[in-house]
C-alpha atoms as a PDB file:
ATOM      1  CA  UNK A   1       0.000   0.000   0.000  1.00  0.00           C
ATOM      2  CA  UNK A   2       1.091   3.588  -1.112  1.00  0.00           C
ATOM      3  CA  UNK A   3       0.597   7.059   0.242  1.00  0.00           C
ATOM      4  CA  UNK A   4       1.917   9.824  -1.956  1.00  0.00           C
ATOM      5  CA  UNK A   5       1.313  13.679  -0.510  1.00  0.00           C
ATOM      6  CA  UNK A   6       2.868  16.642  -0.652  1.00  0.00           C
ATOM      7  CA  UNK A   7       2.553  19.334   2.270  1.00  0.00           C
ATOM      8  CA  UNK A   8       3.244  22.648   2.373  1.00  0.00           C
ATOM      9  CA  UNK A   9       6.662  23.345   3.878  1.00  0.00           C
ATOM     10  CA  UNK A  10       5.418  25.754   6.251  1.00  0.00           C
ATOM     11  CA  UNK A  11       4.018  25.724   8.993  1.00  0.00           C
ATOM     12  CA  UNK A  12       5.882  23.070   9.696  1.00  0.00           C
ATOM     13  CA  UNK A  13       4.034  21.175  12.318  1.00  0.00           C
ATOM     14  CA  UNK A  14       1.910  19.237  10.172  1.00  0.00           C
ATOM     15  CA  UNK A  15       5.188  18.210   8.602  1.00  0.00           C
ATOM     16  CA  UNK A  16       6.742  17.050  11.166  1.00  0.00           C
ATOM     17  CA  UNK A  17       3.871  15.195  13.191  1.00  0.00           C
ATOM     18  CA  UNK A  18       3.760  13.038   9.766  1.00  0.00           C
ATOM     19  CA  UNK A  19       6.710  12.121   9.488  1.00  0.00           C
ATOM     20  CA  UNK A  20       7.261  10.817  13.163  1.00  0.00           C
ATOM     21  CA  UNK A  21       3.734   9.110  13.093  1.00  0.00           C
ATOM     22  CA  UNK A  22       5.010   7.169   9.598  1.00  0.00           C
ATOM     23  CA  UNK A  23       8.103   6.078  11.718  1.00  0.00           C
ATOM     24  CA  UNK A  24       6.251   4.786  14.119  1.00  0.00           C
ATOM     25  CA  UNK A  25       4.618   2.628  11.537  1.00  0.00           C
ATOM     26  CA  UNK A  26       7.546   1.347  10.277  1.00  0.00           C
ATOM     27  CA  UNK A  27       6.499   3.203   7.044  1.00  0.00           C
ATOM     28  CA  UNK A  28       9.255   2.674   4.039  1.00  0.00           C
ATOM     29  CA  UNK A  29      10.259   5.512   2.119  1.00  0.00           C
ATOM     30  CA  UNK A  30      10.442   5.098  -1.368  1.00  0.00           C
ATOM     31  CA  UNK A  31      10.817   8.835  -2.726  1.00  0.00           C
ATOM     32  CA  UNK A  32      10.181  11.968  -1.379  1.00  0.00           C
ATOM     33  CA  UNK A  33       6.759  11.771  -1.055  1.00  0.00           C
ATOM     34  CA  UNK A  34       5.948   8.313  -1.310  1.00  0.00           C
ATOM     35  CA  UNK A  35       5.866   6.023   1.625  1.00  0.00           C
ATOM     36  CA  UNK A  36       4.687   2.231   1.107  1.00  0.00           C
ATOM     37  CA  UNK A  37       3.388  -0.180   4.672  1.00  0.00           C
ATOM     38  CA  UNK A  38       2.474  -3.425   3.809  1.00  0.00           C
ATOM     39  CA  UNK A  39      -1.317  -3.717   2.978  1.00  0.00           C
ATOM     40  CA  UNK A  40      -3.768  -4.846   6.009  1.00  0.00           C
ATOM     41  CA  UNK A  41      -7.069  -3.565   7.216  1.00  0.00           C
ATOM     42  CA  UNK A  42      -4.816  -1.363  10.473  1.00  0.00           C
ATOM     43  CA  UNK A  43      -2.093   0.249   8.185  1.00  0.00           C
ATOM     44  CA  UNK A  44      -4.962   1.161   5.847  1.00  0.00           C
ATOM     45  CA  UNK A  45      -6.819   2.685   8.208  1.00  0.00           C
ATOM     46  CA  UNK A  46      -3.500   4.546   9.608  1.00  0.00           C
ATOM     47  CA  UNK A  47      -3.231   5.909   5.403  1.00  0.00           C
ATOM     48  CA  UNK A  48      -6.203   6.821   5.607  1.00  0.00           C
ATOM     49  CA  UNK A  49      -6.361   9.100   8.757  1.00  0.00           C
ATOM     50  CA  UNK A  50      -3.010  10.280   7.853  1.00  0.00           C
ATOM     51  CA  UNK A  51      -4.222  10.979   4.658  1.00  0.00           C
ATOM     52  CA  UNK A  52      -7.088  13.162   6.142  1.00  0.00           C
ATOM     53  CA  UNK A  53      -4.270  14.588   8.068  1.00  0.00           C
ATOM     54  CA  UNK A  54      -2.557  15.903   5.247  1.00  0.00           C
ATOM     55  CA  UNK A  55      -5.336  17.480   3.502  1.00  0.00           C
ATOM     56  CA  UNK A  56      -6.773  19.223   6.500  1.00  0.00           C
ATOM     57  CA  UNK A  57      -3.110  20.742   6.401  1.00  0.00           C
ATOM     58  CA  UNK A  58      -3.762  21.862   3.280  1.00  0.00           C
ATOM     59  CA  UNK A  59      -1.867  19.767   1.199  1.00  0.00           C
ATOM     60  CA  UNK A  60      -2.196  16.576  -1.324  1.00  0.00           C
ATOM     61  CA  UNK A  61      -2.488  12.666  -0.671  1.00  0.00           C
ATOM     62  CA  UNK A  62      -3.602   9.521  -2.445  1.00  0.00           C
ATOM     63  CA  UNK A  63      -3.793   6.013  -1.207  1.00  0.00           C
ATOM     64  CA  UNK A  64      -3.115   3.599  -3.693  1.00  0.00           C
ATOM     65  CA  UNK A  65      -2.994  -0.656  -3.633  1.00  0.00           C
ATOM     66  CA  UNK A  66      -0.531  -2.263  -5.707  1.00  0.00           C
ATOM     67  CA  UNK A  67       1.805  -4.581  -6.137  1.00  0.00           C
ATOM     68  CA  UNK A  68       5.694  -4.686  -7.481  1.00  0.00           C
ATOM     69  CA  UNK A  69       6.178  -5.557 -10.568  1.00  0.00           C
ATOM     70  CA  UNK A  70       9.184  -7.768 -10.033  1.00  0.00           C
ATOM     71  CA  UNK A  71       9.542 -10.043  -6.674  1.00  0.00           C
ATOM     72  CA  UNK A  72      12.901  -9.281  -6.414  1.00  0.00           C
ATOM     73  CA  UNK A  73      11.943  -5.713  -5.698  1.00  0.00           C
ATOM     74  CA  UNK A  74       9.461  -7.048  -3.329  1.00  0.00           C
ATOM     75  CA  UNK A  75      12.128  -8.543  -1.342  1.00  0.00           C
ATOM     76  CA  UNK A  76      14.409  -5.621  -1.420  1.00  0.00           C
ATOM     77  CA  UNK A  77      11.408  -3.314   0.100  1.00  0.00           C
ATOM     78  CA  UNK A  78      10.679  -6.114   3.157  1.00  0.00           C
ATOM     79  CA  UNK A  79      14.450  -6.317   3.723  1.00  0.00           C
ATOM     80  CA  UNK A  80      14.816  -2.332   4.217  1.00  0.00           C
ATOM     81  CA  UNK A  81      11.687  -2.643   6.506  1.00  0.00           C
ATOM     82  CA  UNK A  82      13.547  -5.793   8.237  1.00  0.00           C
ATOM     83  CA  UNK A  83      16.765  -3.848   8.604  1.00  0.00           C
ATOM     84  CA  UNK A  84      15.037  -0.885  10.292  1.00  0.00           C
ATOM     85  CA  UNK A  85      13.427  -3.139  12.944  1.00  0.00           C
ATOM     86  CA  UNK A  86      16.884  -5.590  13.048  1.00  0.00           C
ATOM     87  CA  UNK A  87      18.545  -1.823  14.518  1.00  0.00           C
ATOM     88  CA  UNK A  88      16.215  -0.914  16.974  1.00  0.00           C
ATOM     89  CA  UNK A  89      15.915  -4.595  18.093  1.00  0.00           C
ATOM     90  CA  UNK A  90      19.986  -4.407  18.090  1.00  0.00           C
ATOM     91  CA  UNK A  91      19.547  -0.847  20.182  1.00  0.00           C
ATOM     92  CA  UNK A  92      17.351  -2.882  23.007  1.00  0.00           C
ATOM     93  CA  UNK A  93      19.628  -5.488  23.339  1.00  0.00           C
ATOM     94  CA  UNK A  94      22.537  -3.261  23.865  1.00  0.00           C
ATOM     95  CA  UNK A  95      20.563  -1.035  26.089  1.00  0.00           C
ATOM     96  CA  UNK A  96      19.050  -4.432  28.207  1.00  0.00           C
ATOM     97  CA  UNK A  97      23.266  -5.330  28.998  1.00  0.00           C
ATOM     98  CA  UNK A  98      24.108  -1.966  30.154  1.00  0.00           C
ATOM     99  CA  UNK A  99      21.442  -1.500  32.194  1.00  0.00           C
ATOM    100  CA  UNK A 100      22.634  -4.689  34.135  1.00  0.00           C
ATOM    101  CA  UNK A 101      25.124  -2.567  36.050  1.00  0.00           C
ATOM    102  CA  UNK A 102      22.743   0.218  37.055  1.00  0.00           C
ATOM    103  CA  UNK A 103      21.520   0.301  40.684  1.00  0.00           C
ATOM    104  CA  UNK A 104      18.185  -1.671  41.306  1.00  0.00           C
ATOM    105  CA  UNK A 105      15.981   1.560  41.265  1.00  0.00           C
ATOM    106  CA  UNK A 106      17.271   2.600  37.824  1.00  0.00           C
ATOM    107  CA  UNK A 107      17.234  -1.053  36.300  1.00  0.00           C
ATOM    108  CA  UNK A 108      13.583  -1.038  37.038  1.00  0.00           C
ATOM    109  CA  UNK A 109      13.198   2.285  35.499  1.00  0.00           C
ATOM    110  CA  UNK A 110      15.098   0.857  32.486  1.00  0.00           C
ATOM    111  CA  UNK A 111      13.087  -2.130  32.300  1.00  0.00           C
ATOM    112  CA  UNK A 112      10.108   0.013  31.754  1.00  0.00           C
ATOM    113  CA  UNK A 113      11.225   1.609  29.259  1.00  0.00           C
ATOM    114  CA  UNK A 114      12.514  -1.484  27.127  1.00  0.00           C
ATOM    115  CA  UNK A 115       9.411  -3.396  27.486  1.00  0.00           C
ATOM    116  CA  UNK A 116       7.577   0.157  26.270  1.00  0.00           C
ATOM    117  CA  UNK A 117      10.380   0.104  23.226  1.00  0.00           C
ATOM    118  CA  UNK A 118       9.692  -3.783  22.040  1.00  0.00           C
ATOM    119  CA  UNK A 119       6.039  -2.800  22.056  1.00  0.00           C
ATOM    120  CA  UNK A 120       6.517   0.100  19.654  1.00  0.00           C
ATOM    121  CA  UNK A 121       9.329  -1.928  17.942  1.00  0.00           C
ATOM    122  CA  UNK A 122       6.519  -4.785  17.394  1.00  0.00           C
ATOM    123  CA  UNK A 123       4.082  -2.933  16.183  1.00  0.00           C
ATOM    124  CA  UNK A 124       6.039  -1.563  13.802  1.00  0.00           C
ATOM    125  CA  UNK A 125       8.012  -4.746  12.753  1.00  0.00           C
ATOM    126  CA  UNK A 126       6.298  -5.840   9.753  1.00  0.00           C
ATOM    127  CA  UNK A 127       8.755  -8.604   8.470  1.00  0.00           C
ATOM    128  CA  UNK A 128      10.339  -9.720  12.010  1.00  0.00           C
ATOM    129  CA  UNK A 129      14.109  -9.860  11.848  1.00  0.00           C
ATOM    130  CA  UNK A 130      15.963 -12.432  13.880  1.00  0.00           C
ATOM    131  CA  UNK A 131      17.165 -10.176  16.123  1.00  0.00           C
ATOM    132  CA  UNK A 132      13.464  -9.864  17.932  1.00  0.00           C
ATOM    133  CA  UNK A 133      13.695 -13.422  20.163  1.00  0.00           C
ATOM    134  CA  UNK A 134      17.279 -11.785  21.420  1.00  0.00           C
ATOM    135  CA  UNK A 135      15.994  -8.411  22.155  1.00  0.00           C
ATOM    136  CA  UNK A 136      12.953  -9.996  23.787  1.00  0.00           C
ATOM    137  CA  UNK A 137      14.943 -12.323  25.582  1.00  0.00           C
ATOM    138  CA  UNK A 138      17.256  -9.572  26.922  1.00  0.00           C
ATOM    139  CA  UNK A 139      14.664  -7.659  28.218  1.00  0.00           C
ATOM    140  CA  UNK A 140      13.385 -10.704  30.106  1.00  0.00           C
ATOM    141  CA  UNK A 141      16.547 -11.927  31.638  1.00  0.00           C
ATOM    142  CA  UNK A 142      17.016  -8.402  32.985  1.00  0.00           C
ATOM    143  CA  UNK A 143      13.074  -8.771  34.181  1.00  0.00           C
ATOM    144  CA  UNK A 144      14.708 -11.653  36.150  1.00  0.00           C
ATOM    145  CA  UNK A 145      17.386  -9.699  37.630  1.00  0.00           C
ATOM    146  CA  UNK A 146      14.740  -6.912  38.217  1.00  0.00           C
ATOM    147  CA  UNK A 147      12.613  -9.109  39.964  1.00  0.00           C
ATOM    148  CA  UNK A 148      14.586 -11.355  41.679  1.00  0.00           C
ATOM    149  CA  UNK A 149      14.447 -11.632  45.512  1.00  0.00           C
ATOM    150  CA  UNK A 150      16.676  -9.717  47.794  1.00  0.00           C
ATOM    151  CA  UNK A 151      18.769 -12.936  49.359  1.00  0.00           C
END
């Protein structure tokens, strides 16, 4: 699924706001301009208000279903989405072995936050690398730690 738009360049709220709520789709950019999700009924919807979005800002935006033309491209699209997710999984994991070291009050804290991050990560992780069982599995063995009783 495609959204091409165009927006005005100022103000440059509306501009913004877009661009941070296609991120948190996991939205792939193909040009300037032209963003591409994979197509089910919730990233339709998303388009769709996003494409309201854009008009009420006064500027243009079209929805359109399709399909490559060659698999190959296909596969190059999904593995640019896959990569995106594979470095913010990566970013977790990282994150999930430093905190280790932090005092008990800010490991909880952390913990928190990661399980927040592989939420947003998820729902944004539309052809799962293999770095999601790690990153999930980080955040749980520092649950453990978290949650462990004082001996």
């Amino acid at each position: 699924m495609l959204l091409a738009f165009r927006l005005p360049r100022e103000p440059s709220t509306p501009r913004t706001a877009l661009w941070r709520k296609l991120r948190q789709l996991g939205a792939a950019q193909l040009l300037d301009g032209l963003v591409a999700l994979p197509l089910d009924n919730r990233n339709r919807e998303q388009f769709e208000w996003l494409a309201d979005g854009i008009l009420e800002a006064g500027g243009e935006a079209v929805i359109w279903i399709g399909r490559l033309a060659a698999p190959a491209h296909e596969a190059q699209l999904a593995e640019r989405m896959r990569d995106s997710a594979a470095a913010a999984y990566r970013a977790v994991i990282d994150d999930a072995a430093k905190t280790h070291s932090l005092p008990p009050r800010q490991r909880r804290q952390s913990l928190a936050r990661l399980r927040r991050e592989l939420r947003r990560i998820r729902s944004r992780d539309h052809f799962p690398p293999p770095e999601r069982e790690p990153a999930h599995q980080a955040v749980e063995e520092l649950a453990a730690l978290v949650e462990e009783p004082a001996a």
